[in-house]
PDB file of N, CA and C in Angstrom:
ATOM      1  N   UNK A   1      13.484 -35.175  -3.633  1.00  0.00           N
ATOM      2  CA  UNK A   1      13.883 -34.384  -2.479  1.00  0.00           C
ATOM      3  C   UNK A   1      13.248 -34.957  -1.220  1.00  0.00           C
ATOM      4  N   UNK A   2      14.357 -35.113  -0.248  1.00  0.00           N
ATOM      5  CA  UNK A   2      13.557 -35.797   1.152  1.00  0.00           C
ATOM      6  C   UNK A   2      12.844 -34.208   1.629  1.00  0.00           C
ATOM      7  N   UNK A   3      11.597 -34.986   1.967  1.00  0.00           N
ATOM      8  CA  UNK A   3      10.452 -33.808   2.828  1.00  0.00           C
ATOM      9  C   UNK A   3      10.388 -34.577   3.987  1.00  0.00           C
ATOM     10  N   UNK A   4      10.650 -35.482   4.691  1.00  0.00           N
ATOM     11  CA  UNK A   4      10.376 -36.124   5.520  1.00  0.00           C
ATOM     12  C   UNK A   4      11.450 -35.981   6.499  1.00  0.00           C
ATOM     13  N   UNK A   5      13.015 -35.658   6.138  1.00  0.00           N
ATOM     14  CA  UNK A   5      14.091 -36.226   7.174  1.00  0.00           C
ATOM     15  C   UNK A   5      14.620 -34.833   7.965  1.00  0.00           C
ATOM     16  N   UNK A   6      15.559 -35.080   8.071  1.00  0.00           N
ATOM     17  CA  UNK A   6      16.349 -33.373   9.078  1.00  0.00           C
ATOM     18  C   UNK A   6      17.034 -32.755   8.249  1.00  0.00           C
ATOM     19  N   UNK A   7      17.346 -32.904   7.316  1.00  0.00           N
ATOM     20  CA  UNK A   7      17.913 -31.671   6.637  1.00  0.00           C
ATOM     21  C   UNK A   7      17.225 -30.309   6.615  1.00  0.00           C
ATOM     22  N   UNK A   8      17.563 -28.887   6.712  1.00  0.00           N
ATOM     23  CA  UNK A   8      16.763 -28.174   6.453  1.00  0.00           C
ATOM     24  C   UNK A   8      15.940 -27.761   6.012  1.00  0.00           C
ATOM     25  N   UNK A   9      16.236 -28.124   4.876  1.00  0.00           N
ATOM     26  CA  UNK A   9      14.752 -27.635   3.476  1.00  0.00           C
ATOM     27  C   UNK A   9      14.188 -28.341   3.605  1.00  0.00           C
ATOM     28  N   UNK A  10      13.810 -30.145   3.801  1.00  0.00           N
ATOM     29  CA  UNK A  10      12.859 -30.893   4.838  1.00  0.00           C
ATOM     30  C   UNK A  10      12.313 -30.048   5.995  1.00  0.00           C
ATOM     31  N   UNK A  11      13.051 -29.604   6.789  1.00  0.00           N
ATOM     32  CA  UNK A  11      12.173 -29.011   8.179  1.00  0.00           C
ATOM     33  C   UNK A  11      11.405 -28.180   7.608  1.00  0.00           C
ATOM     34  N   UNK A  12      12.175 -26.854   6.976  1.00  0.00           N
ATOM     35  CA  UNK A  12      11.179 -25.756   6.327  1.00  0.00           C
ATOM     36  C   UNK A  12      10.171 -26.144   5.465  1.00  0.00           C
ATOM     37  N   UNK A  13      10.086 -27.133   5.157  1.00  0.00           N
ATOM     38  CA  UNK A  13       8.790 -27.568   4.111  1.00  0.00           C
ATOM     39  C   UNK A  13       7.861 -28.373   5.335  1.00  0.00           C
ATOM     40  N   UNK A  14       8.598 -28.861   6.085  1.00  0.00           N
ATOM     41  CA  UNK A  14       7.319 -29.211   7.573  1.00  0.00           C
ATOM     42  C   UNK A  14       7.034 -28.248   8.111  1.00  0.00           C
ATOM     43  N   UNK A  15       7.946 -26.893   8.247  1.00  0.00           N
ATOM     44  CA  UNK A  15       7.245 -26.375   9.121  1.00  0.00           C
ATOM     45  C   UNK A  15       6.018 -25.223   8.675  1.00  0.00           C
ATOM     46  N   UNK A  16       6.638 -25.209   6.721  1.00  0.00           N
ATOM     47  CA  UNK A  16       5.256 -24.411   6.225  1.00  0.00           C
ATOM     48  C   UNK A  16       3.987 -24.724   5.883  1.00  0.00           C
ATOM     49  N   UNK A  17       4.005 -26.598   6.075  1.00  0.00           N
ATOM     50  CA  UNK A  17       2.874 -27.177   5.845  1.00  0.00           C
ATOM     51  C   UNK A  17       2.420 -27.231   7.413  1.00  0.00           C
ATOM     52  N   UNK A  18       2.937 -26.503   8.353  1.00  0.00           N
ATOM     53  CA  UNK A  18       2.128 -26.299   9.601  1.00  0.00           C
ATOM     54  C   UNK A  18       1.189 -25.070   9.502  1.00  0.00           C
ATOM     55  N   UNK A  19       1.351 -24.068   8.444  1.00  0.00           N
ATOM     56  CA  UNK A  19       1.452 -22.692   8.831  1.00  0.00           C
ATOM     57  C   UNK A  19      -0.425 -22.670   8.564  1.00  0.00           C
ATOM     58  N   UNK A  20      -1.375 -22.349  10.121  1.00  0.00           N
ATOM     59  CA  UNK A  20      -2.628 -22.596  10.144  1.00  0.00           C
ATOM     60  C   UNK A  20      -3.215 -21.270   8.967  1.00  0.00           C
ATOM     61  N   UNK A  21      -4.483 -21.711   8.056  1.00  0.00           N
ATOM     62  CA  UNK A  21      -5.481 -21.131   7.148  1.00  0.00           C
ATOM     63  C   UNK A  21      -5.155 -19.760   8.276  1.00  0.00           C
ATOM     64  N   UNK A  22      -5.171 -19.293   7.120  1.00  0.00           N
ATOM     65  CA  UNK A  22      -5.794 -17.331   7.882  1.00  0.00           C
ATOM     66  C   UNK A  22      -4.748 -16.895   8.518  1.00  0.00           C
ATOM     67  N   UNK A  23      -3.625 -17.205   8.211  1.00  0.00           N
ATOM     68  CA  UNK A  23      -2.587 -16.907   9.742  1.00  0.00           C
ATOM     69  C   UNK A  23      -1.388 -16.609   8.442  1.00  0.00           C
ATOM     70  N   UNK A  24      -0.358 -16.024   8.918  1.00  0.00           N
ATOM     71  CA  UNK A  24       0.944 -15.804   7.886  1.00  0.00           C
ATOM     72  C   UNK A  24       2.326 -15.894   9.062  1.00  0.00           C
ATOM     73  N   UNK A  25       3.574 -16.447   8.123  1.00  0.00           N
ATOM     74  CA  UNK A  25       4.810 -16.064   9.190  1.00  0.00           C
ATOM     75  C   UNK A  25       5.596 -15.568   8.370  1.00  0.00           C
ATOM     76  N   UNK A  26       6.943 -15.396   8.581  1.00  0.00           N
ATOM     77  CA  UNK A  26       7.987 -14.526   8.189  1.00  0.00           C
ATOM     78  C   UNK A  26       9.237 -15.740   7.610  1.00  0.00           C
ATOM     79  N   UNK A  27      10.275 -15.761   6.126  1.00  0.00           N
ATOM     80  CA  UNK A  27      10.660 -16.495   6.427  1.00  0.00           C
ATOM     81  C   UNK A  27      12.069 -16.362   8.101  1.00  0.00           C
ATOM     82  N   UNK A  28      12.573 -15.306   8.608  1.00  0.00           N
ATOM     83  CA  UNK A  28      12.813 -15.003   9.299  1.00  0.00           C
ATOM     84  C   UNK A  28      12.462 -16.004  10.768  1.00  0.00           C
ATOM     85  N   UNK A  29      10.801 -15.954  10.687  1.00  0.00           N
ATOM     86  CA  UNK A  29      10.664 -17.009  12.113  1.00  0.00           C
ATOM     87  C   UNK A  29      10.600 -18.248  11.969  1.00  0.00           C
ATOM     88  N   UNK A  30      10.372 -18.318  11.089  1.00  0.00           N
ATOM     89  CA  UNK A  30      11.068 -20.402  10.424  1.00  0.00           C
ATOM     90  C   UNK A  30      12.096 -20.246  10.841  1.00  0.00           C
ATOM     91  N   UNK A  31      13.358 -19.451  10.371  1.00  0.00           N
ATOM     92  CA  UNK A  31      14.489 -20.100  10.529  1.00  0.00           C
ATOM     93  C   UNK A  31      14.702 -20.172  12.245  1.00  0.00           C
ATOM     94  N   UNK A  32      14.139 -18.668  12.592  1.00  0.00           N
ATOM     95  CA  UNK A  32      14.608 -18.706  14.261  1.00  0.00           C
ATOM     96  C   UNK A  32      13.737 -20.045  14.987  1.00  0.00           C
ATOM     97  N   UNK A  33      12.825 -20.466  14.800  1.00  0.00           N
ATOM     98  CA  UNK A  33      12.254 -21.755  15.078  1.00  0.00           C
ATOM     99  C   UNK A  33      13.057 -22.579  14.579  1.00  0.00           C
ATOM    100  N   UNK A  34      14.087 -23.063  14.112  1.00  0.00           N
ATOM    101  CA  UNK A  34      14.358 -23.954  13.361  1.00  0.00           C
ATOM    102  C   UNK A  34      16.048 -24.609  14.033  1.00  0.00           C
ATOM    103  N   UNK A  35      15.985 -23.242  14.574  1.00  0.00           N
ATOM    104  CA  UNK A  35      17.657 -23.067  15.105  1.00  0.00           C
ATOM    105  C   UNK A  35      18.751 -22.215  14.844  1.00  0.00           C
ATOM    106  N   UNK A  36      18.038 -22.153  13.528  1.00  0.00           N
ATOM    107  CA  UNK A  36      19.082 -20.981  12.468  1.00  0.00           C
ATOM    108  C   UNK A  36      18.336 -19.498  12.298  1.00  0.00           C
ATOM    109  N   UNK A  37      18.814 -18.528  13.387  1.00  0.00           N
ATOM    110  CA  UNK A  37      18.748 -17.229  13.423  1.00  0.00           C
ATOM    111  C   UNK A  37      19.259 -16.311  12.212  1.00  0.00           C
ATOM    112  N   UNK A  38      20.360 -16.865  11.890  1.00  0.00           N
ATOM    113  CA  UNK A  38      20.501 -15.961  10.935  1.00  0.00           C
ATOM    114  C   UNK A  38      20.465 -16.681   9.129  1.00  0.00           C
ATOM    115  N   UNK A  39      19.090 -17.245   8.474  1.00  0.00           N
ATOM    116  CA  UNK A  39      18.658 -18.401   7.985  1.00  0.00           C
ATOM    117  C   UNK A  39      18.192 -17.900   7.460  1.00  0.00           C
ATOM    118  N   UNK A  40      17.385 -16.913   6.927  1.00  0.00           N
ATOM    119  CA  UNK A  40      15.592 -16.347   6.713  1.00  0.00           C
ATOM    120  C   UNK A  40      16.371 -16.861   4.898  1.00  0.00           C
ATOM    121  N   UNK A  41      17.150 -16.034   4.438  1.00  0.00           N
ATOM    122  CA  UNK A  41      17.577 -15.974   3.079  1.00  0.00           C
ATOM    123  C   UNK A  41      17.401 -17.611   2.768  1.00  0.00           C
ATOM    124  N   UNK A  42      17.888 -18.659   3.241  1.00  0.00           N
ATOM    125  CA  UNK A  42      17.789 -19.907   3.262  1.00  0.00           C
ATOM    126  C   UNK A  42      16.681 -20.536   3.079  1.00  0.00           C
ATOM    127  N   UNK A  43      15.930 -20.279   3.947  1.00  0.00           N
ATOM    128  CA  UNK A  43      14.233 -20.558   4.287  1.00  0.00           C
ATOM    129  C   UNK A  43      13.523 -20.098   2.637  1.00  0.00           C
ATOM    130  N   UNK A  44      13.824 -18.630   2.282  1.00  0.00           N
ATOM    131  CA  UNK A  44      13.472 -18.083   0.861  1.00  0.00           C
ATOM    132  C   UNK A  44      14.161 -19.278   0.259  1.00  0.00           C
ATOM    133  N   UNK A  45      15.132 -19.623   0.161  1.00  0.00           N
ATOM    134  CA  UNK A  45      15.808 -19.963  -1.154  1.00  0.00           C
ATOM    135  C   UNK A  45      14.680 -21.347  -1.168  1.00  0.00           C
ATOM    136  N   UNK A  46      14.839 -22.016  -0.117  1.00  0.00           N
ATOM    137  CA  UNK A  46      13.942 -23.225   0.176  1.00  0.00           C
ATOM    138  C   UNK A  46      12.738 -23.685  -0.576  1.00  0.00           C
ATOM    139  N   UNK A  47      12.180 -21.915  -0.067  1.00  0.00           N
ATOM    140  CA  UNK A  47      10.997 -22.007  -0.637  1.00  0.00           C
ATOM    141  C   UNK A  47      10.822 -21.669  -2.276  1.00  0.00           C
ATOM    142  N   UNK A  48      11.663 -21.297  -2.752  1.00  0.00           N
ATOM    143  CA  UNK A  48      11.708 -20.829  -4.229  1.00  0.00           C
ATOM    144  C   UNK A  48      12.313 -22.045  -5.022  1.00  0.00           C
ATOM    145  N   UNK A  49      12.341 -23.386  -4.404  1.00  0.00           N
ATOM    146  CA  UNK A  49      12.847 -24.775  -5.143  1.00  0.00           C
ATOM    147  C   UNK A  49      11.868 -25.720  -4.419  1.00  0.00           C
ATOM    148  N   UNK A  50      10.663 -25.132  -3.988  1.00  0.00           N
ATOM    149  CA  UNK A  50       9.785 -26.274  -3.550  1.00  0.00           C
ATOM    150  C   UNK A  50       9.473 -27.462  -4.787  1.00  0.00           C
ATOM    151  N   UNK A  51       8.860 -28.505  -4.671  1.00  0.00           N
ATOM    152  CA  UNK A  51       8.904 -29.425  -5.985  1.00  0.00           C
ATOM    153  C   UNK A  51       7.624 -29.103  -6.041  1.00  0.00           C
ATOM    154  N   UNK A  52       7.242 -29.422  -7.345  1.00  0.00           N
ATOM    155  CA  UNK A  52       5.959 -28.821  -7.989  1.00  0.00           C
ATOM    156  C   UNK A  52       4.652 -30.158  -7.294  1.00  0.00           C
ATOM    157  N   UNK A  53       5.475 -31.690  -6.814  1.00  0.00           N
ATOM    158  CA  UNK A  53       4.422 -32.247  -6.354  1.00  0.00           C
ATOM    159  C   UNK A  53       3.942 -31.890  -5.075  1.00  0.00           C
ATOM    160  N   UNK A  54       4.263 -31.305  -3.782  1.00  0.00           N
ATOM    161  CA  UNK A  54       4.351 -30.870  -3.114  1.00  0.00           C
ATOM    162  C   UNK A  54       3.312 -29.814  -2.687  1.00  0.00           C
ATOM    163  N   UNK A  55       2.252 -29.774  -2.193  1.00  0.00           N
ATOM    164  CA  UNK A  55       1.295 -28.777  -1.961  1.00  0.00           C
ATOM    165  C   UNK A  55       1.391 -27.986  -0.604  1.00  0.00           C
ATOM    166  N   UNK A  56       2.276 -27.023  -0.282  1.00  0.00           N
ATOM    167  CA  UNK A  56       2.917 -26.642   0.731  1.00  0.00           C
ATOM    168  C   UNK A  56       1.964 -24.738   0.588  1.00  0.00           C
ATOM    169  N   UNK A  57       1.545 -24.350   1.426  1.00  0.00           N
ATOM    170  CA  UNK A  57       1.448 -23.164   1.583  1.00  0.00           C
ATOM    171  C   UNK A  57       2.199 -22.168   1.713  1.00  0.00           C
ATOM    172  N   UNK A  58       3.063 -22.009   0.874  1.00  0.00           N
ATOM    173  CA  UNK A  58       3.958 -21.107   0.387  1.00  0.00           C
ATOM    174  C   UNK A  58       3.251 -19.576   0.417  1.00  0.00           C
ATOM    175  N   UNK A  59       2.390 -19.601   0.167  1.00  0.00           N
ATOM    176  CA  UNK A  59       2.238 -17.977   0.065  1.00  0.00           C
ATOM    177  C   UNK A  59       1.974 -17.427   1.277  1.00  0.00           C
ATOM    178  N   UNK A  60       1.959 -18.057   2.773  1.00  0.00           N
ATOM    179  CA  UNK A  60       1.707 -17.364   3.928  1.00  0.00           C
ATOM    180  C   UNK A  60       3.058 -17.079   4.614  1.00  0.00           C
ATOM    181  N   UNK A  61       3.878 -17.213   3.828  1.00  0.00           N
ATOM    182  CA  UNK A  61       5.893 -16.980   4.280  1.00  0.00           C
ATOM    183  C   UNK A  61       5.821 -15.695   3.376  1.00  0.00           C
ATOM    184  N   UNK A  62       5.736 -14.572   4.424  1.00  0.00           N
ATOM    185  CA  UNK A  62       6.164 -13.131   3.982  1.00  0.00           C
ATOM    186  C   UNK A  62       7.334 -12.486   4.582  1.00  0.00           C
ATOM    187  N   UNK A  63       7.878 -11.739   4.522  1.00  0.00           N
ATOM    188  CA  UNK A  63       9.161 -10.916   4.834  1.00  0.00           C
ATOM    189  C   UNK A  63       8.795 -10.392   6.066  1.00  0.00           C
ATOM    190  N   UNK A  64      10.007  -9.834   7.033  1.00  0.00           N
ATOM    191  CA  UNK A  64       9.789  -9.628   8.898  1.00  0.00           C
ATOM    192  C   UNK A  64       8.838  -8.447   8.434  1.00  0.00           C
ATOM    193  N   UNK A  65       8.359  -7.484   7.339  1.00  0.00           N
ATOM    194  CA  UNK A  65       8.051  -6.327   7.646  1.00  0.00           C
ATOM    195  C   UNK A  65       6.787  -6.571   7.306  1.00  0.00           C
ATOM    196  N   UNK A  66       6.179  -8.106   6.575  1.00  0.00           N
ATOM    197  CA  UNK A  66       4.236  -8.346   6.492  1.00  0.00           C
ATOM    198  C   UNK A  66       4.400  -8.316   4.693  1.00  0.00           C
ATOM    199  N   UNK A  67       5.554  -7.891   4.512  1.00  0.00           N
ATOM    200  CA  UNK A  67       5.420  -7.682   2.412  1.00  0.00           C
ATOM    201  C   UNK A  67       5.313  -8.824   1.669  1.00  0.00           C
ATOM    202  N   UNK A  68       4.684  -8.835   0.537  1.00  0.00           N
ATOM    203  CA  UNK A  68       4.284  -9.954  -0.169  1.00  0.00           C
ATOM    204  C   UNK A  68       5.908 -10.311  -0.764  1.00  0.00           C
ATOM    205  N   UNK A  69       6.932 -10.561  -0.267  1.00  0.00           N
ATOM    206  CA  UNK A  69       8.313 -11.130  -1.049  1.00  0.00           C
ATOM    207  C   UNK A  69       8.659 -11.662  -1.622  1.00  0.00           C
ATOM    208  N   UNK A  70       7.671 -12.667  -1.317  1.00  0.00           N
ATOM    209  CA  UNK A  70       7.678 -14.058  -2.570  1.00  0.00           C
ATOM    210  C   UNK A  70       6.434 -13.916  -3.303  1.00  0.00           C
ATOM    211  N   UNK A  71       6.322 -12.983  -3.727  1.00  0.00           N
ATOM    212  CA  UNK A  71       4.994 -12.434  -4.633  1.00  0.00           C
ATOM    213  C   UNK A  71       5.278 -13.212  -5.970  1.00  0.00           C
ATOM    214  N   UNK A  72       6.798 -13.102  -6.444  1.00  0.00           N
ATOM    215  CA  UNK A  72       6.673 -13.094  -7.810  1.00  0.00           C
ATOM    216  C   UNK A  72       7.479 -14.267  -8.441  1.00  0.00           C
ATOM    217  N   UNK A  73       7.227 -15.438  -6.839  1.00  0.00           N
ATOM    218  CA  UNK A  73       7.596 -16.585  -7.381  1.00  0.00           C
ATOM    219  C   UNK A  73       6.284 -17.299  -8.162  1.00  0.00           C
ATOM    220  N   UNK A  74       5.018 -16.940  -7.346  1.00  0.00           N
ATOM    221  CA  UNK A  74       4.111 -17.209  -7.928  1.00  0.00           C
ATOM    222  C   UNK A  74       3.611 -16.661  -9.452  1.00  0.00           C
ATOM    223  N   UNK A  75       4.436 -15.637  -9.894  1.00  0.00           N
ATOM    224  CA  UNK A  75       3.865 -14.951 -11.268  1.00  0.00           C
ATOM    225  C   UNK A  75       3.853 -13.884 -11.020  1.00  0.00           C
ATOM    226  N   UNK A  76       3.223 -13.001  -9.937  1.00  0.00           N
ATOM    227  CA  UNK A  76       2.952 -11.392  -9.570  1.00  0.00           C
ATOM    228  C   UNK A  76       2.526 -11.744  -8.058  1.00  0.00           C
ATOM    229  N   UNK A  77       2.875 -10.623  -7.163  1.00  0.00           N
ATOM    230  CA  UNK A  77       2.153 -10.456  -6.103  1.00  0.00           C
ATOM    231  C   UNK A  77       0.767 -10.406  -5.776  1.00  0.00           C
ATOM    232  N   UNK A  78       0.528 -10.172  -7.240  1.00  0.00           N
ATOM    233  CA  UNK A  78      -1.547 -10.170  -6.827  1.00  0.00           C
ATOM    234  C   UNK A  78      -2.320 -12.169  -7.035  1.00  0.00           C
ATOM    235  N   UNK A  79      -1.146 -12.222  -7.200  1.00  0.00           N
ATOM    236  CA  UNK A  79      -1.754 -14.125  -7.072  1.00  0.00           C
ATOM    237  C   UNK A  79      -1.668 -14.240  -5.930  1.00  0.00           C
ATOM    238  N   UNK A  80      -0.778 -13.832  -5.285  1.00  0.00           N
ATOM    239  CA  UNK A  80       0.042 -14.378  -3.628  1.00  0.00           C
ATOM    240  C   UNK A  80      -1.130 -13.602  -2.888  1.00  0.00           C
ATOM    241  N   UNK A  81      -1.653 -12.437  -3.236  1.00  0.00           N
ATOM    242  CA  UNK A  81      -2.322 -11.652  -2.728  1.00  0.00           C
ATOM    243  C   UNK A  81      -3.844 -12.528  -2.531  1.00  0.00           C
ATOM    244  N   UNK A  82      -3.938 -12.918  -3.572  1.00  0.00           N
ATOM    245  CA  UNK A  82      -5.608 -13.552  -3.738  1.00  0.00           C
ATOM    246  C   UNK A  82      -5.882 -14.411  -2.908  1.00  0.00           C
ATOM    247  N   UNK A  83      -4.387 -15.184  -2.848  1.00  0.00           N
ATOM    248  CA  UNK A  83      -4.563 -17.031  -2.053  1.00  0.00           C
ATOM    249  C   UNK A  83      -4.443 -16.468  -0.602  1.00  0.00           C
ATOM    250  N   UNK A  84      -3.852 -15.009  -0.184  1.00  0.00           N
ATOM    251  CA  UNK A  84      -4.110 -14.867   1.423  1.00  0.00           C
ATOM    252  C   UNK A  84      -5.545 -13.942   1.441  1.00  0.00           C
ATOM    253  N   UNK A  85      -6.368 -13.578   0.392  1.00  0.00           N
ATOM    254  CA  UNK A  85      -7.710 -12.839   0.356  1.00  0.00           C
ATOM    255  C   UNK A  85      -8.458 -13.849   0.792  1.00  0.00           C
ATOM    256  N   UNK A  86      -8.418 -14.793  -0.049  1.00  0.00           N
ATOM    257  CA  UNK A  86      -8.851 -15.981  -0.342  1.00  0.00           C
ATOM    258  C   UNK A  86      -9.416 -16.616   1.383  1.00  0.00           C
ATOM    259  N   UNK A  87      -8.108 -16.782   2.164  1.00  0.00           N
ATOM    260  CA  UNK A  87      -8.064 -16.878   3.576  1.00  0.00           C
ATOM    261  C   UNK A  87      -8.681 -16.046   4.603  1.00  0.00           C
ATOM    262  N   UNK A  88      -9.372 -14.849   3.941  1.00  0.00           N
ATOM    263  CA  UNK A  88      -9.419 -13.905   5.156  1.00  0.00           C
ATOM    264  C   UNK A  88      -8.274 -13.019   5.648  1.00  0.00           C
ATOM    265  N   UNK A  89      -7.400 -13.270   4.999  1.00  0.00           N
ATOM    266  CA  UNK A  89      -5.891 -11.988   5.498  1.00  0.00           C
ATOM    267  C   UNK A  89      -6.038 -10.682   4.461  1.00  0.00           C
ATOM    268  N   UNK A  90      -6.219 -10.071   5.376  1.00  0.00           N
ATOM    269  CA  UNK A  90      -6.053  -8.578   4.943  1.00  0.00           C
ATOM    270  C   UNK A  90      -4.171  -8.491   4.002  1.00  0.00           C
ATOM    271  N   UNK A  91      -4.787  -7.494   2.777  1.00  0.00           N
ATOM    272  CA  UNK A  91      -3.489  -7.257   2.369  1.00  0.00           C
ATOM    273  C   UNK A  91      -3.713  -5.639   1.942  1.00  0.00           C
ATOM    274  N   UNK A  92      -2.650  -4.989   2.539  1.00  0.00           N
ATOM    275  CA  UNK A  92      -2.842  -3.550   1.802  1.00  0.00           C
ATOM    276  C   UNK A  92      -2.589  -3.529   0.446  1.00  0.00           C
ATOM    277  N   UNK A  93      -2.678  -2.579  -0.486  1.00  0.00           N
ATOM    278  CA  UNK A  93      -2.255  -2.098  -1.790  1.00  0.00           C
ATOM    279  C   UNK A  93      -1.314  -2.140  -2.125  1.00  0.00           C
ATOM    280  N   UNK A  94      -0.459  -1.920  -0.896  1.00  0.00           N
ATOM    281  CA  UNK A  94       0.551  -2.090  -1.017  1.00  0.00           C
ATOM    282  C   UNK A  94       1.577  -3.636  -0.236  1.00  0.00           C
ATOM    283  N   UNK A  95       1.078  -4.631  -0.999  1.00  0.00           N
ATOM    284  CA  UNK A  95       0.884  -5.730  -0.577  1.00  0.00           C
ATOM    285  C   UNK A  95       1.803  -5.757   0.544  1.00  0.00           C
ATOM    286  N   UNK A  96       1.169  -5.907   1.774  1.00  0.00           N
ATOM    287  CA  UNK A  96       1.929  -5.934   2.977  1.00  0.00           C
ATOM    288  C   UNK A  96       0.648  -6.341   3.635  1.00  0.00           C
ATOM    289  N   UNK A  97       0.867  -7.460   4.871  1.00  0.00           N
ATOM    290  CA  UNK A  97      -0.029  -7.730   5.658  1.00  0.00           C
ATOM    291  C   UNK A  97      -0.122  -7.356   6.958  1.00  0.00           C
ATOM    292  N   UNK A  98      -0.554  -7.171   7.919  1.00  0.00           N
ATOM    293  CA  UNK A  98      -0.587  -6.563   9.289  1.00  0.00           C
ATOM    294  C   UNK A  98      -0.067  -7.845  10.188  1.00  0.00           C
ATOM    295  N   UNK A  99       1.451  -8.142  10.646  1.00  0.00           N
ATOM    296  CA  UNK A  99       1.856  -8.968  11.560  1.00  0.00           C
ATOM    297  C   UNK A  99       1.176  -8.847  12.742  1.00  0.00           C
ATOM    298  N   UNK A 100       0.977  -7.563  13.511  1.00  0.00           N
ATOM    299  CA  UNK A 100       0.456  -8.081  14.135  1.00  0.00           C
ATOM    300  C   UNK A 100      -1.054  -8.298  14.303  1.00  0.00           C
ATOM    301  N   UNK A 101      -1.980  -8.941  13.055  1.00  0.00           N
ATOM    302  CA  UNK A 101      -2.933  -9.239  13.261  1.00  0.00           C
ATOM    303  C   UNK A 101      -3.098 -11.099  12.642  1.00  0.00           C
ATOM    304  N   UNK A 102      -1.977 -11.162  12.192  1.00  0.00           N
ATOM    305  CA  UNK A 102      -2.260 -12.500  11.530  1.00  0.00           C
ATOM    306  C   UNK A 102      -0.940 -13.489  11.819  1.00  0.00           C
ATOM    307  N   UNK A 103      -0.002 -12.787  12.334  1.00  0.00           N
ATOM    308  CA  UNK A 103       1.242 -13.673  12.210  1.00  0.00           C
ATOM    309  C   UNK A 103       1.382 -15.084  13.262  1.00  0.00           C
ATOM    310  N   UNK A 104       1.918 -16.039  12.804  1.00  0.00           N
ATOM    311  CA  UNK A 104       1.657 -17.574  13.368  1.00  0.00           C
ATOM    312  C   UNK A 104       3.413 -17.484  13.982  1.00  0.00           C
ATOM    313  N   UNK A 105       3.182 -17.567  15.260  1.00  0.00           N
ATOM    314  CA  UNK A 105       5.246 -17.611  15.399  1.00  0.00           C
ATOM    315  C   UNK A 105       5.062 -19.226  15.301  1.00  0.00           C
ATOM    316  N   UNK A 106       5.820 -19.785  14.774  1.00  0.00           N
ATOM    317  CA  UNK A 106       6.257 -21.262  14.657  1.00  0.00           C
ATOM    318  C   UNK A 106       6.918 -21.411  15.799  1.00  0.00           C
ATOM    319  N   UNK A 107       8.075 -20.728  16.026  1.00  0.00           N
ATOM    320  CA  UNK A 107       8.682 -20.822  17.488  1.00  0.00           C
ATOM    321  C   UNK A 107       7.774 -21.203  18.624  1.00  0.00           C
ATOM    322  N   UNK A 108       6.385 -20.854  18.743  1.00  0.00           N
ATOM    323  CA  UNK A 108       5.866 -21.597  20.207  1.00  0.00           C
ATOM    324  C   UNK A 108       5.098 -22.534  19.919  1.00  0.00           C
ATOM    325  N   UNK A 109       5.380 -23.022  18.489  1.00  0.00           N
ATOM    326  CA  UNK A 109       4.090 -24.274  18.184  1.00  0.00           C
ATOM    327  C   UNK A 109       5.697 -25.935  18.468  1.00  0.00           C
ATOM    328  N   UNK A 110       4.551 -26.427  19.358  1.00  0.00           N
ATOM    329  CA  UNK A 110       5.696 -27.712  20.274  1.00  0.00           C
ATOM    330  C   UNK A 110       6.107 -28.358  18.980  1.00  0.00           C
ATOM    331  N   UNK A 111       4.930 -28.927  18.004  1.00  0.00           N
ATOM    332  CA  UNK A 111       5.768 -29.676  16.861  1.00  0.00           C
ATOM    333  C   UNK A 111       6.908 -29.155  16.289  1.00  0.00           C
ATOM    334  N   UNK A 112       6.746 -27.647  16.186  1.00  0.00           N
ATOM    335  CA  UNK A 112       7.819 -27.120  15.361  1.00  0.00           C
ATOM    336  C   UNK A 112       9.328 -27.777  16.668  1.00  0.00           C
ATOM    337  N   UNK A 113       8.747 -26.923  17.652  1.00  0.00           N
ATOM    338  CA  UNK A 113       9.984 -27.601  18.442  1.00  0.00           C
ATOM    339  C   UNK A 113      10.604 -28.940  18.302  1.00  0.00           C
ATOM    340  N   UNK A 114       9.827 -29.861  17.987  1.00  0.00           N
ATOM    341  CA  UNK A 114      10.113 -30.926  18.146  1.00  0.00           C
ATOM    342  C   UNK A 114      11.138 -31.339  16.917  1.00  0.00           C
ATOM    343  N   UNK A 115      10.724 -30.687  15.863  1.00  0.00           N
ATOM    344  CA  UNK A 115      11.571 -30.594  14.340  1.00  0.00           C
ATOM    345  C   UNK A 115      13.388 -30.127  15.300  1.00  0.00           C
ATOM    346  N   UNK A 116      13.346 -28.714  15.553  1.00  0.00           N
ATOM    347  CA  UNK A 116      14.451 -28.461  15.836  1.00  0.00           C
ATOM    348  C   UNK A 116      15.062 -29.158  16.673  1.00  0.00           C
ATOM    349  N   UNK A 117      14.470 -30.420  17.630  1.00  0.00           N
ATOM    350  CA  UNK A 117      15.148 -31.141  18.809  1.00  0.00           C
ATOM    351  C   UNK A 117      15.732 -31.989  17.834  1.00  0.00           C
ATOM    352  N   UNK A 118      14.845 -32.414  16.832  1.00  0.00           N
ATOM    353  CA  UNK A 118      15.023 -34.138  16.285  1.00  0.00           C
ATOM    354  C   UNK A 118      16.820 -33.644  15.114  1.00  0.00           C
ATOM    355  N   UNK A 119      16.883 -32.531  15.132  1.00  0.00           N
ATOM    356  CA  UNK A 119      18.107 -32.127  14.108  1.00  0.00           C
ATOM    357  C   UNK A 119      19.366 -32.036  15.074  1.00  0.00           C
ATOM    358  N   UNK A 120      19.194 -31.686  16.284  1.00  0.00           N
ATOM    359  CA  UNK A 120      20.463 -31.389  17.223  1.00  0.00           C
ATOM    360  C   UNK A 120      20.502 -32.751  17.909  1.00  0.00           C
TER     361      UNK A 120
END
């Protein structure tokens, strides 16, 4: 699988190996960073065929509402849970994280921009 070129699932795998320690995004603001507003489902699917060589921080791509969504690609939500404990991100019980205390918009980080210039 190209990780390197413009196809989408390339960008989304650059833009989750941007996503800074301690910080979480939505797949939702990937896609709107990306170009594709109405994408997020895409961005998931993306991320649920990452290649196993690939060491991408997958577990800081949560749903627009902070919920662990892709909990149970990893096995259960309390793995996904550990690797953002792990970081310093708060997770409620009800695995959901507080956006607005941790969320990274990709949209104002320039590299990301630069992904969406290099595709149009």
């Amino acid at each position: 699988m190209d990780t390197t070129g413009t196809t989408f699932t390339a960008r989304v795998y650059r833009v989750v190996a941007m996503i800074p320690y301690g910080k979480v995004t939505t797949f939702g603001a990937i896609a709107r960073a990306l170009g594709s507003p109405k994408s997020a489902r895409m961005v998931g699917f993306a991320l649920a065929s990452i290649p196993g060589h690939l060491d991408l921080p997958a577990h800081r791509v949560l749903n627009r509402y902070g919920f662990l969504s892709g909990g149970w690609h990893f096995g259960h939500p309390d793995i996904m849970k550990a690797e953002l404990e792990d970081e310093g991100v708060v997770v409620s019980g009800d695995y959901i994280v507080d956006l607005g205390v941790y969320f990274w918009d990709p949209g104002m980080d320039p590299e990301v921009d630069a992904l969406r210039e290099a595709h149009y």
